[in-house]
N, C-alpha and C. Protein backbone atom coordinates (compact mmCIF):
# COMPACT_ATOMS: atom_id res chain seq x y z
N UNK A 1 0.82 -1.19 0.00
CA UNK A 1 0.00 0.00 0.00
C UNK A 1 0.86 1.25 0.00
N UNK A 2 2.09 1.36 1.01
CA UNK A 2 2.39 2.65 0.75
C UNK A 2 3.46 2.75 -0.29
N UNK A 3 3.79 1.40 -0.71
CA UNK A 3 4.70 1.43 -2.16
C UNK A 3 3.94 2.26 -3.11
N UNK A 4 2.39 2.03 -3.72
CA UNK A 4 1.91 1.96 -4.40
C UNK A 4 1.39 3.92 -3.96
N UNK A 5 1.33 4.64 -2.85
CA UNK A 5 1.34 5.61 -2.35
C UNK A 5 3.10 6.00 -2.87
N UNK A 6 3.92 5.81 -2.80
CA UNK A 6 5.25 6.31 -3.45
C UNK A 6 5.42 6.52 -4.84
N UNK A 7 4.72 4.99 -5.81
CA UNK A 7 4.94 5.39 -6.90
C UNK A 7 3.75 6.53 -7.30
N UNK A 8 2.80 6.71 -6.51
CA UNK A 8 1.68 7.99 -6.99
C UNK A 8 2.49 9.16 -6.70
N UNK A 9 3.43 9.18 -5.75
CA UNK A 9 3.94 10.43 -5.49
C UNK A 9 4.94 10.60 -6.24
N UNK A 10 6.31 9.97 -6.72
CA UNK A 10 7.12 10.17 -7.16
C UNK A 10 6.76 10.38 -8.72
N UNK A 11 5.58 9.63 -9.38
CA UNK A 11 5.19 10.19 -10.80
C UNK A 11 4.61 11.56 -11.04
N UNK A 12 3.85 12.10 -9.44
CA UNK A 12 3.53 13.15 -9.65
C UNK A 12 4.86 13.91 -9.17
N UNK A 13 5.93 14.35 -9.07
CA UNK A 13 7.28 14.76 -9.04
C UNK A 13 8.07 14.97 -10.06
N UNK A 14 7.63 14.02 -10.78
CA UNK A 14 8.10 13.94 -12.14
C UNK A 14 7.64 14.82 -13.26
N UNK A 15 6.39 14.46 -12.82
CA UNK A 15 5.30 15.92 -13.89
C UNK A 15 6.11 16.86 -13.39
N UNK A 16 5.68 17.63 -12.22
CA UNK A 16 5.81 18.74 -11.49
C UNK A 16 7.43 19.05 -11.83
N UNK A 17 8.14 18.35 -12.09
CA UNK A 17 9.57 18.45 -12.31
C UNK A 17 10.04 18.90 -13.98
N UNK A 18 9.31 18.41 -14.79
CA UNK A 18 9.22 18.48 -16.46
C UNK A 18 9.23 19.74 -17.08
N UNK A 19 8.02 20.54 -16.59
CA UNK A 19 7.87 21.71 -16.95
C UNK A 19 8.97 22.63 -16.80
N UNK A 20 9.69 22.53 -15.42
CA UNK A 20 10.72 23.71 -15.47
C UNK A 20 11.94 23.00 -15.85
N UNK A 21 12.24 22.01 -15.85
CA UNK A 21 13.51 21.98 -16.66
C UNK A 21 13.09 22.14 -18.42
N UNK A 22 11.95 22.05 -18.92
CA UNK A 22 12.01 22.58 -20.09
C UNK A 22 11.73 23.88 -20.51
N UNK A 23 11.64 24.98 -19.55
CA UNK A 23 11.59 26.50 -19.49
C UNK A 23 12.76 26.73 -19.27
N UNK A 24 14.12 25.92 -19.21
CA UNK A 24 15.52 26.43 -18.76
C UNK A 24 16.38 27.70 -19.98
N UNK A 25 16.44 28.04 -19.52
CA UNK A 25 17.50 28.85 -20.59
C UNK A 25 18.75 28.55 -20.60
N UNK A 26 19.16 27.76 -19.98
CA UNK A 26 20.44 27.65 -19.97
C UNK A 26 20.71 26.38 -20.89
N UNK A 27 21.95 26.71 -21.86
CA UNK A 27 22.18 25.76 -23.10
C UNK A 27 23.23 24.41 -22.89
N UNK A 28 23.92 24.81 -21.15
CA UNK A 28 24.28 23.28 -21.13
C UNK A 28 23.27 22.26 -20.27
N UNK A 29 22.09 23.33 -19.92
CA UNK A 29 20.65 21.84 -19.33
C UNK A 29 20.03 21.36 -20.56
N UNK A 30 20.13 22.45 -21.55
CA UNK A 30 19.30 21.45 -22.68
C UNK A 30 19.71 20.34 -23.37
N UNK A 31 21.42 20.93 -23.17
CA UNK A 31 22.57 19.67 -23.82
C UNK A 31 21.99 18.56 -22.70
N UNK A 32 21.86 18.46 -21.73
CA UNK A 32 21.90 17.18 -20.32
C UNK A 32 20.79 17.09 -20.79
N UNK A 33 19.68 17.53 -20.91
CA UNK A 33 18.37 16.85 -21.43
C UNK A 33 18.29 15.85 -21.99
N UNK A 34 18.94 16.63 -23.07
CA UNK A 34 18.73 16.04 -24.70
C UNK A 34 19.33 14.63 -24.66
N UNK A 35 20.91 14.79 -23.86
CA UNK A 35 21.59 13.33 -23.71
C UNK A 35 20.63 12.40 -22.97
N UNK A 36 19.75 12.44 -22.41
CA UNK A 36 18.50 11.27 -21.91
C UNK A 36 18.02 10.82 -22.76
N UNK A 37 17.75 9.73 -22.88
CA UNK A 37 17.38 9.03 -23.68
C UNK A 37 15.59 8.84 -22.99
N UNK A 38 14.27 8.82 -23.59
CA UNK A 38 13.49 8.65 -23.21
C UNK A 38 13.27 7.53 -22.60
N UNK A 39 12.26 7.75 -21.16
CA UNK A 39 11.89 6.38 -20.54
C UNK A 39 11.75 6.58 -19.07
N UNK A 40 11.85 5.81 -18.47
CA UNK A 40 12.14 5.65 -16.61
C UNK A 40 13.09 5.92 -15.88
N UNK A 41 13.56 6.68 -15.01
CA UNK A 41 14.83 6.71 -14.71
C UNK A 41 14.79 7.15 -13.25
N UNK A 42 15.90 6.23 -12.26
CA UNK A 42 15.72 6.60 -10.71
C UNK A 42 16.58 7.79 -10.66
N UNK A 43 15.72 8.67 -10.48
CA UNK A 43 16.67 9.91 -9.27
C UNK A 43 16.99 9.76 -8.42
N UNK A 44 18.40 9.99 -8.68
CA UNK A 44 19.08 9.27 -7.25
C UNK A 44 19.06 9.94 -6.16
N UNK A 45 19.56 11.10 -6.58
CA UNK A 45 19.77 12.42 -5.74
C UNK A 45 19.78 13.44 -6.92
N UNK A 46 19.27 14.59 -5.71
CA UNK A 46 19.64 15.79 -6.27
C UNK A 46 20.87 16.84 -5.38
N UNK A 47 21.77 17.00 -5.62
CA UNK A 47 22.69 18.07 -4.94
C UNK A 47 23.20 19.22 -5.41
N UNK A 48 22.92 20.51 -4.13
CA UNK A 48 23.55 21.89 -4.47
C UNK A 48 24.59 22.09 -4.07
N UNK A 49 25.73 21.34 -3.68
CA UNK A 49 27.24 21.64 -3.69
C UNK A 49 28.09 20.69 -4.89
N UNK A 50 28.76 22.01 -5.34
CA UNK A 50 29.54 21.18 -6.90
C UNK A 50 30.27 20.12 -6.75
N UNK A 51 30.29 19.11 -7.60
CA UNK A 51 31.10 17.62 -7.52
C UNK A 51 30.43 16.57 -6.37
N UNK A 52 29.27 16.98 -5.72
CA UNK A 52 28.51 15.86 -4.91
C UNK A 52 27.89 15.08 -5.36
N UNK A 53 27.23 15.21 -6.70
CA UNK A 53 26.31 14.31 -7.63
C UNK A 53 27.68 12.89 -8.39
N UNK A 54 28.94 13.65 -8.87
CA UNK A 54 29.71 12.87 -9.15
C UNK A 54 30.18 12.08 -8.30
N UNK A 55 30.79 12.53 -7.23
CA UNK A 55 30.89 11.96 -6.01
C UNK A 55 30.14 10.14 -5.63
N UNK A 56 28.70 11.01 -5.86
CA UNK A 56 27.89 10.00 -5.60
C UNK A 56 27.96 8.77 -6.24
N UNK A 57 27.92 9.20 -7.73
CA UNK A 57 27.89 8.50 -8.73
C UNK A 57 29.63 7.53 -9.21
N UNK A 58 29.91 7.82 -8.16
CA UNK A 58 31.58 7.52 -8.15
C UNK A 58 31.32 6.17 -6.79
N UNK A 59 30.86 6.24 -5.84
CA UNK A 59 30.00 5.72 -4.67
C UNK A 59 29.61 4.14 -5.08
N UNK A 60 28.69 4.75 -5.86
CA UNK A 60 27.79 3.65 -6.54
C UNK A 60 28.41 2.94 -7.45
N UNK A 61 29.52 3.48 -8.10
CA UNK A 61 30.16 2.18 -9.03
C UNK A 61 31.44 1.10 -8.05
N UNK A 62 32.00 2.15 -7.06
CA UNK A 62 32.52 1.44 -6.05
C UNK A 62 32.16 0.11 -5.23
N UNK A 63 30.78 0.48 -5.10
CA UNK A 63 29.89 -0.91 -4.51
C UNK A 63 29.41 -1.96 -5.38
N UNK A 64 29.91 -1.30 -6.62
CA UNK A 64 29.26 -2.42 -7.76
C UNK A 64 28.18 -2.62 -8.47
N UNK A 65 27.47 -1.24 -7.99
CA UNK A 65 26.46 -0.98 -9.08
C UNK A 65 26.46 -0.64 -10.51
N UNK A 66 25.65 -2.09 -11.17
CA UNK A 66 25.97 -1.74 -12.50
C UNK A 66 24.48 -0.92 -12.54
N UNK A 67 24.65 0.18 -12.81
CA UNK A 67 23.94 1.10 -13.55
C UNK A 67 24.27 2.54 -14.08
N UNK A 68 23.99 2.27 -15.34
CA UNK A 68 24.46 3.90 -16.33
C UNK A 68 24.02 5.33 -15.07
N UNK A 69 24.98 5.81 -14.65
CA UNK A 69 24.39 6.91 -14.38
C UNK A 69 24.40 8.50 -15.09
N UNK A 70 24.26 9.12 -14.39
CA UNK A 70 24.47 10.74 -15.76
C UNK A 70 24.09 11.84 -14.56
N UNK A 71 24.86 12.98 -14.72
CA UNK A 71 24.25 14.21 -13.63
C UNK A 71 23.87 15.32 -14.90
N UNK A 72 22.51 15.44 -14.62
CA UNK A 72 21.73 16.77 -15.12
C UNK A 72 21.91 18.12 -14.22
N UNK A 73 22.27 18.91 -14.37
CA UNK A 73 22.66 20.49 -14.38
C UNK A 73 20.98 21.25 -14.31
N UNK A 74 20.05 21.72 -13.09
CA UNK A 74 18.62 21.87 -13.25
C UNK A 74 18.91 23.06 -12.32
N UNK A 75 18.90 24.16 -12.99
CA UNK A 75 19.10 25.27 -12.28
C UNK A 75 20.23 25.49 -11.58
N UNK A 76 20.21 25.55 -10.05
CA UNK A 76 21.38 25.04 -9.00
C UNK A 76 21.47 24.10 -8.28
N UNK A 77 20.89 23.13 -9.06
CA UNK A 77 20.85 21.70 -8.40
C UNK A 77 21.63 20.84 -9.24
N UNK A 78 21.76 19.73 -9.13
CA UNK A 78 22.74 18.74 -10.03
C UNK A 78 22.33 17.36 -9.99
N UNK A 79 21.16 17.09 -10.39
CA UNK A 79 20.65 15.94 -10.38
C UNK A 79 21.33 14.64 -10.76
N UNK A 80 21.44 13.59 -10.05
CA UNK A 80 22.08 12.48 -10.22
C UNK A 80 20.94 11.38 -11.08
N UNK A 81 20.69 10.84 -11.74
CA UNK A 81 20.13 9.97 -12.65
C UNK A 81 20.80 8.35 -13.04
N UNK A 82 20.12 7.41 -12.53
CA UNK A 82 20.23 6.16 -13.13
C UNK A 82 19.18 5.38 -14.19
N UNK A 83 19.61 5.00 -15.59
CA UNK A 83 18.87 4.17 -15.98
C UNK A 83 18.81 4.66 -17.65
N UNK A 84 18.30 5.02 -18.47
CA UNK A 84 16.81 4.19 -18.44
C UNK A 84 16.24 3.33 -18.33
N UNK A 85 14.96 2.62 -18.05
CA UNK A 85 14.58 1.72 -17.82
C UNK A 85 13.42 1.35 -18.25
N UNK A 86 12.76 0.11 -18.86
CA UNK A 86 11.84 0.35 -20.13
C UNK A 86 10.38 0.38 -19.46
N UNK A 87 10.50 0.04 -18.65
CA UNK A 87 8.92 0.49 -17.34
C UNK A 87 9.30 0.57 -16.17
N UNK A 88 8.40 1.11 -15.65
CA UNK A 88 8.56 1.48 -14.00
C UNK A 88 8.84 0.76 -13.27
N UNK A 89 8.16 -0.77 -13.35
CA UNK A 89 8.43 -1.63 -13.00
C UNK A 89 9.91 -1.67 -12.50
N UNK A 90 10.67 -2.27 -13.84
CA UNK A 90 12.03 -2.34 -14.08
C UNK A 90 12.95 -1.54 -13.07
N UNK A 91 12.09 -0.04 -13.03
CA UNK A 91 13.00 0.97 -12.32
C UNK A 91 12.77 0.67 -10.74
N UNK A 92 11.84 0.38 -10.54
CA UNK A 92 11.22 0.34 -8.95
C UNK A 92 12.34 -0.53 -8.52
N UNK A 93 12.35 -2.10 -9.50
CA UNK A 93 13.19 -3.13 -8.90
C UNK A 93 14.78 -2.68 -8.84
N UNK A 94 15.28 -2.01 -9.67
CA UNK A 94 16.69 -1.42 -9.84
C UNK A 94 16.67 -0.78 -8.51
N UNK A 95 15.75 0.05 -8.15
CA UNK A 95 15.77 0.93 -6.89
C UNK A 95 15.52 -0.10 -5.38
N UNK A 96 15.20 -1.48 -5.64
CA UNK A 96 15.15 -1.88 -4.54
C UNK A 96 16.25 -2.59 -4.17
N UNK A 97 17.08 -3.05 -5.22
CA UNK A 97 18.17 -3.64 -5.27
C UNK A 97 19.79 -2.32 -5.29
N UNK A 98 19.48 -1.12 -4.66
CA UNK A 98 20.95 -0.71 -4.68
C UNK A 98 21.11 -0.81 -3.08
N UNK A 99 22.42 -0.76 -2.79
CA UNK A 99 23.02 -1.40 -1.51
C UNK A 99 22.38 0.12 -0.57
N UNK A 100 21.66 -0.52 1.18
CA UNK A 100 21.07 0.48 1.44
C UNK A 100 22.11 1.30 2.33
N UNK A 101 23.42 1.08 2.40
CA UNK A 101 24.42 1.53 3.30
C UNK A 101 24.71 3.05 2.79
N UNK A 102 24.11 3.47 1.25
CA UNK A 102 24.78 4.67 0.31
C UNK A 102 23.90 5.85 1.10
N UNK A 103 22.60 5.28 1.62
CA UNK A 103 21.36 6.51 2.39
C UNK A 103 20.77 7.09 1.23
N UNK A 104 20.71 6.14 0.17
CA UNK A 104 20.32 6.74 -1.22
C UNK A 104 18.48 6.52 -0.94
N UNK A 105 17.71 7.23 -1.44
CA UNK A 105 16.16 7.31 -1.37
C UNK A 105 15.89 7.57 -2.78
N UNK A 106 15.90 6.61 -3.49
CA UNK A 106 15.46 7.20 -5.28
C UNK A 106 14.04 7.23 -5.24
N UNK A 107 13.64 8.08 -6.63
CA UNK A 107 12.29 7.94 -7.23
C UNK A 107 12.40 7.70 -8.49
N UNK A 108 11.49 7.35 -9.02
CA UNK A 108 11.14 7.16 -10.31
C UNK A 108 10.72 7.80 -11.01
N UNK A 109 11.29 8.35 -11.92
CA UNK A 109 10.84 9.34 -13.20
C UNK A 109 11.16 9.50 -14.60
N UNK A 110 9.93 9.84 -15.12
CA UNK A 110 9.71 9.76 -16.70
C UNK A 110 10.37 10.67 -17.12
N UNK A 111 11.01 10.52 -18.15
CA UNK A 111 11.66 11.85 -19.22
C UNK A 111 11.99 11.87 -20.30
């Protein structure tokens, strides 16, 4: 039940999230956009101090996570991104399976 309460929330996050990264003016978020490939993808994190998203994403290959990651540039934030993934499904399970020692809390989102 409250899985199914997470994925209602984190898809509505995702909407709510869409609109302003595609009002960006700035021409290296549209470049990070554009490099997404459409589909599902866990947000891993989002961070406002520079080199923490890499960091992270440096973290996660250490422990042996195989998953593509990528940091999007969203204003002054630096979103960390794993996946795509061809349904939600797919992504939910990727997200239940990363090691829980990282304090990582992903969601799932369309883009």
């Amino acid at each position: 039940m409250l899985e199914d309460r997470v994925d209602m929330d984190s898809a509505a996050v995702a909407r709510a999230q869409a609109p302003a990264a595609s009002t960006s003016a700035s021409a290296s978020a549209s470049a990070d956009k554009a490099a997404l490939a459409p589909g599902f993808y866990l947000q891993l994190g989002a961070y406002g101090r520079d080199g923490k998203a890499e960091e992270m994403g440096e973290k996660l290959k250490q422990a042996g996570v195989d998953l593509a990651v990528e940091v999007v540039r969203s204003g002054s934030v630096n979103r960390l991104y794993g996946g795509p993934f061809e349904s939600r499904a797919l992504a939910q399970e990727a997200a239940r399976a990363l090691p829980a020692g990282l304090g990582l809390k992903p969601i799932v989102v369309r883009r």
